[in-house]
C-alpha atoms as a PDB file:
ATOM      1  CA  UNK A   1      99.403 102.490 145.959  1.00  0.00           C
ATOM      2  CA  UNK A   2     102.824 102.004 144.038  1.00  0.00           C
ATOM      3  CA  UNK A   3     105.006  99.926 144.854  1.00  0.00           C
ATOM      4  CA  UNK A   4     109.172 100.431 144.432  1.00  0.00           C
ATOM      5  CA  UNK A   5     111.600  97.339 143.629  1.00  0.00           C
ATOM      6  CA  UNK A   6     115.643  98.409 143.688  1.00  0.00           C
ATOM      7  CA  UNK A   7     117.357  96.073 141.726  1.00  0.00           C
ATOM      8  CA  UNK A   8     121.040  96.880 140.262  1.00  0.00           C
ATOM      9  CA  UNK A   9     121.103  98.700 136.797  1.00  0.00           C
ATOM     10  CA  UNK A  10     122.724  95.800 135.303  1.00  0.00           C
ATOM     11  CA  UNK A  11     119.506  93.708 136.276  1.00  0.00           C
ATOM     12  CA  UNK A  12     117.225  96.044 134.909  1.00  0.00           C
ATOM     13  CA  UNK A  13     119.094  96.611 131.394  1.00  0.00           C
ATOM     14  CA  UNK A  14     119.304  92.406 131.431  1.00  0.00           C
ATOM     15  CA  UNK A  15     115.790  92.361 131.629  1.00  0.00           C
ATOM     16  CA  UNK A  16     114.697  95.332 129.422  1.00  0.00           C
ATOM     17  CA  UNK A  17     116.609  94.123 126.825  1.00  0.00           C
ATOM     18  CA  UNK A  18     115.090  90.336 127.341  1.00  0.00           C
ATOM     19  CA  UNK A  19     111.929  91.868 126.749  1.00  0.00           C
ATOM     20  CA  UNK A  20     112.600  94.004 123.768  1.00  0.00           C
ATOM     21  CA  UNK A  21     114.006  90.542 122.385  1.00  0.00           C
ATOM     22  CA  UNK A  22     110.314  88.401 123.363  1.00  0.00           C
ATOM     23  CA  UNK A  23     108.419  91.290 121.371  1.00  0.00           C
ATOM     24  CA  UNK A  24     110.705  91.169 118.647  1.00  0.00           C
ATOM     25  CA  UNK A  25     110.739  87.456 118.258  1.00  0.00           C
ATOM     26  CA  UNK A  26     107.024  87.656 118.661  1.00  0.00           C
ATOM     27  CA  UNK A  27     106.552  90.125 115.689  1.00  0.00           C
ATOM     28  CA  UNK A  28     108.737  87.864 113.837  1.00  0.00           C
ATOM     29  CA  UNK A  29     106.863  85.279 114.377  1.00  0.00           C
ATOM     30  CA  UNK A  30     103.823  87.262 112.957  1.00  0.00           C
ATOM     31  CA  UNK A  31     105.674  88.083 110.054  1.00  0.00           C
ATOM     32  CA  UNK A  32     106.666  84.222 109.037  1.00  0.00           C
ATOM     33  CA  UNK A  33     102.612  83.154 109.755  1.00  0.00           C
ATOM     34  CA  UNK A  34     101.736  86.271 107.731  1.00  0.00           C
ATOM     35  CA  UNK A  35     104.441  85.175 105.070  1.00  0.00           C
ATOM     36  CA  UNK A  36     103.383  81.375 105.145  1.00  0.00           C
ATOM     37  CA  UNK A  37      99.535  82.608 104.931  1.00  0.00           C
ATOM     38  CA  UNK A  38     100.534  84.439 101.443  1.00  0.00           C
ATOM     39  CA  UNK A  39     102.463  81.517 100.044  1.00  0.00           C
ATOM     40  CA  UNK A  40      99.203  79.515 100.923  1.00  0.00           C
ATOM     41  CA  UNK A  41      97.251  81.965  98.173  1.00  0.00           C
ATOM     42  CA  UNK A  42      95.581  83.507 101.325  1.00  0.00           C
ATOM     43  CA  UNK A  43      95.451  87.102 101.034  1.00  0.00           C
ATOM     44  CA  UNK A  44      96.485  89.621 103.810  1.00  0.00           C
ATOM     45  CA  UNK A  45      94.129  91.989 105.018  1.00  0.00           C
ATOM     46  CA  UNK A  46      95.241  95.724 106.272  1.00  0.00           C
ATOM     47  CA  UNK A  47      94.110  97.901 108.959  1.00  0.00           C
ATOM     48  CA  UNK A  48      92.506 100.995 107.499  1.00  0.00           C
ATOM     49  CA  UNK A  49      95.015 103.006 109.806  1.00  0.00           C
ATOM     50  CA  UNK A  50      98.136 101.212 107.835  1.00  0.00           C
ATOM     51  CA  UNK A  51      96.537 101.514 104.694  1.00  0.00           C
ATOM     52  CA  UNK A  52      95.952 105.588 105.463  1.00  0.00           C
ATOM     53  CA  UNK A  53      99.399 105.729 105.913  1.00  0.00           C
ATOM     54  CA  UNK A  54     100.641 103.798 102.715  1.00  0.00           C
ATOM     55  CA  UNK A  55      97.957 105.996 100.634  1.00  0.00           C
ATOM     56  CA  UNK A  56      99.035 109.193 102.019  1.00  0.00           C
ATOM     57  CA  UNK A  57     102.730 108.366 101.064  1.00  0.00           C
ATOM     58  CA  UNK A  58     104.459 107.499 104.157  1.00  0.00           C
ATOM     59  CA  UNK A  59     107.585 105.100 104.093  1.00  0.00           C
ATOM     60  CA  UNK A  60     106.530 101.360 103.234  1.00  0.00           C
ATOM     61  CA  UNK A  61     109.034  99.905 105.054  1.00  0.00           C
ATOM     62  CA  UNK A  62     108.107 102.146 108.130  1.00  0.00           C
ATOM     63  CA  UNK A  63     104.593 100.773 107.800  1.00  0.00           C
ATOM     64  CA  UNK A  64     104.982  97.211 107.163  1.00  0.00           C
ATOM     65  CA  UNK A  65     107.540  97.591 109.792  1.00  0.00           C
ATOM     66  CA  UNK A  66     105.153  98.795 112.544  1.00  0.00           C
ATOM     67  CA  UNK A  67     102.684  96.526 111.001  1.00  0.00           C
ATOM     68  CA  UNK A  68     104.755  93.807 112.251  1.00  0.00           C
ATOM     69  CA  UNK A  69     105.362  95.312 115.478  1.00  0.00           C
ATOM     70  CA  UNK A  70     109.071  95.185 114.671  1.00  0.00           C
ATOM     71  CA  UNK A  71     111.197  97.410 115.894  1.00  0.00           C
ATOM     72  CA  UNK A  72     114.203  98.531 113.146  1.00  0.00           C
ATOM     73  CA  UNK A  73     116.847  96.646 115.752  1.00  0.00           C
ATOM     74  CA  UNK A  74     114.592  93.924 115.457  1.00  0.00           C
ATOM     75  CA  UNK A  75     113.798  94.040 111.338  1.00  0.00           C
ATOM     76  CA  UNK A  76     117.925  94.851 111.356  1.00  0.00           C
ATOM     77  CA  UNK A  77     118.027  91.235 112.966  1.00  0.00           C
ATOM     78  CA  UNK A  78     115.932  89.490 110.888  1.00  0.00           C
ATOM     79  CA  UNK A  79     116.748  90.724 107.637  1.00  0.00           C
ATOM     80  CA  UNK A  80     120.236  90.854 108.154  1.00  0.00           C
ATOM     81  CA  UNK A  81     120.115  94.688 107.323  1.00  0.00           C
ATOM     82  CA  UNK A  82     121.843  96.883 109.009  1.00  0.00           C
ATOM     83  CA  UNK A  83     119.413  99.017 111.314  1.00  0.00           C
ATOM     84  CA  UNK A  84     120.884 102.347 110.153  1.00  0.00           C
ATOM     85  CA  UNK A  85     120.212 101.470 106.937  1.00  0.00           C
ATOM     86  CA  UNK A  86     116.763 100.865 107.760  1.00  0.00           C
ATOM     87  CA  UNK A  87     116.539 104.143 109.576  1.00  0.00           C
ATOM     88  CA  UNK A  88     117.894 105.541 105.982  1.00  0.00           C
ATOM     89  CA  UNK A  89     115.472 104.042 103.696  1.00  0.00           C
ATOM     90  CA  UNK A  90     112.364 104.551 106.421  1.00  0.00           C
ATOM     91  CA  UNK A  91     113.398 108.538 106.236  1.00  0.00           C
ATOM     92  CA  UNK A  92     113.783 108.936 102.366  1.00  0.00           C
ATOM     93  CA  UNK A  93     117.616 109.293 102.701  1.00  0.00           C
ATOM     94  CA  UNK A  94     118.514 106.051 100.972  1.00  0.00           C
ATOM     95  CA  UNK A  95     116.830 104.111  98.982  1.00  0.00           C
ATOM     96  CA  UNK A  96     118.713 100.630  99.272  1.00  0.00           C
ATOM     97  CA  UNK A  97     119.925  97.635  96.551  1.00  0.00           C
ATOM     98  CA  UNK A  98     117.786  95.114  94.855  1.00  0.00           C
ATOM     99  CA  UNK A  99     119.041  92.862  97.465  1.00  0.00           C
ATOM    100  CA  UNK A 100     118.421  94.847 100.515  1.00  0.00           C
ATOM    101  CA  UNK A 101     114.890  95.776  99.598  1.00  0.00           C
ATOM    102  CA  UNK A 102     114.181  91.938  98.660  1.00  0.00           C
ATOM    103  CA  UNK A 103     115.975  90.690 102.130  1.00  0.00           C
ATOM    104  CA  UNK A 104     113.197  93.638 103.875  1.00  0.00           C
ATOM    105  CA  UNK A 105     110.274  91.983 102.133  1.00  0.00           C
ATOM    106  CA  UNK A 106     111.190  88.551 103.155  1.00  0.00           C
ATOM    107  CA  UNK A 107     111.785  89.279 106.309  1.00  0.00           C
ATOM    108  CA  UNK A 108     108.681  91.487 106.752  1.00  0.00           C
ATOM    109  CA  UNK A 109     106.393  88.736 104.904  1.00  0.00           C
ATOM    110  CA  UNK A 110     105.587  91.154 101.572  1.00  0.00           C
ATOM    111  CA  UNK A 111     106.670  91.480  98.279  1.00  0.00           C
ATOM    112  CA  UNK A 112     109.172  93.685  96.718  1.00  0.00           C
ATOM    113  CA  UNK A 113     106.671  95.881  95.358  1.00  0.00           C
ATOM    114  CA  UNK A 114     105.108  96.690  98.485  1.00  0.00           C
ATOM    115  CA  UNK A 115     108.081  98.222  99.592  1.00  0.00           C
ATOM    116  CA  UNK A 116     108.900 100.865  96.358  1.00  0.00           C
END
């Protein structure tokens, strides 16, 4: 049986966005582990479904993104990138400075070349 709650819209777009913030501090969170694992000489193993997807030539940055389980809003926020410049480099529109693409890998845990 389902079960309805009414609670104000305000409430509910509160609360979504709370939650899109927990999963994006989350993947963060995996990224800098990830990040601090590489600087350790540890190397980082990736799913055969990622890898499939880097082989067959899609976006990098799209992959490591969702790798991360970051969203772009959330990559945007800890990259200090602007998300529609993510959106631009993920869809082969753009392909961003030096310093963008090195701000991505940092914040994303990889190196430069994993993004180009």
């Amino acid at each position: 049986m389902h079960k309805m709650v009414t609670i104000p819209q305000e409430e509910y777009d509160r609360l979504r966005e709370a939650a899109e913030d927990l999963a994006d501090l989350r993947a963060y969170d995996g990224a800098k582990a990830a990040l601090a694992a590489l600087a350790a000489g540890e190397e980082e193993l990736v799913p055969a479904d990622y890898a499939k997807r880097l082989i067959a030539g899609e976006s990098p940055l799209r992959v490591w993104r969702e790798l991360r389980g970051l969203s772009q809003v959330g990559l945007g926020k800890a990259s200090g990138v602007n998300r529609v410049q993510i959106a631009d480099i993920e869809a082969g529109r753009g392909k961003g400075s030096v310093e963008t693409v090195r701000k991505l890998a940092d914040a994303l845990g990889v190196a430069v070349d994993d993004l180009v």
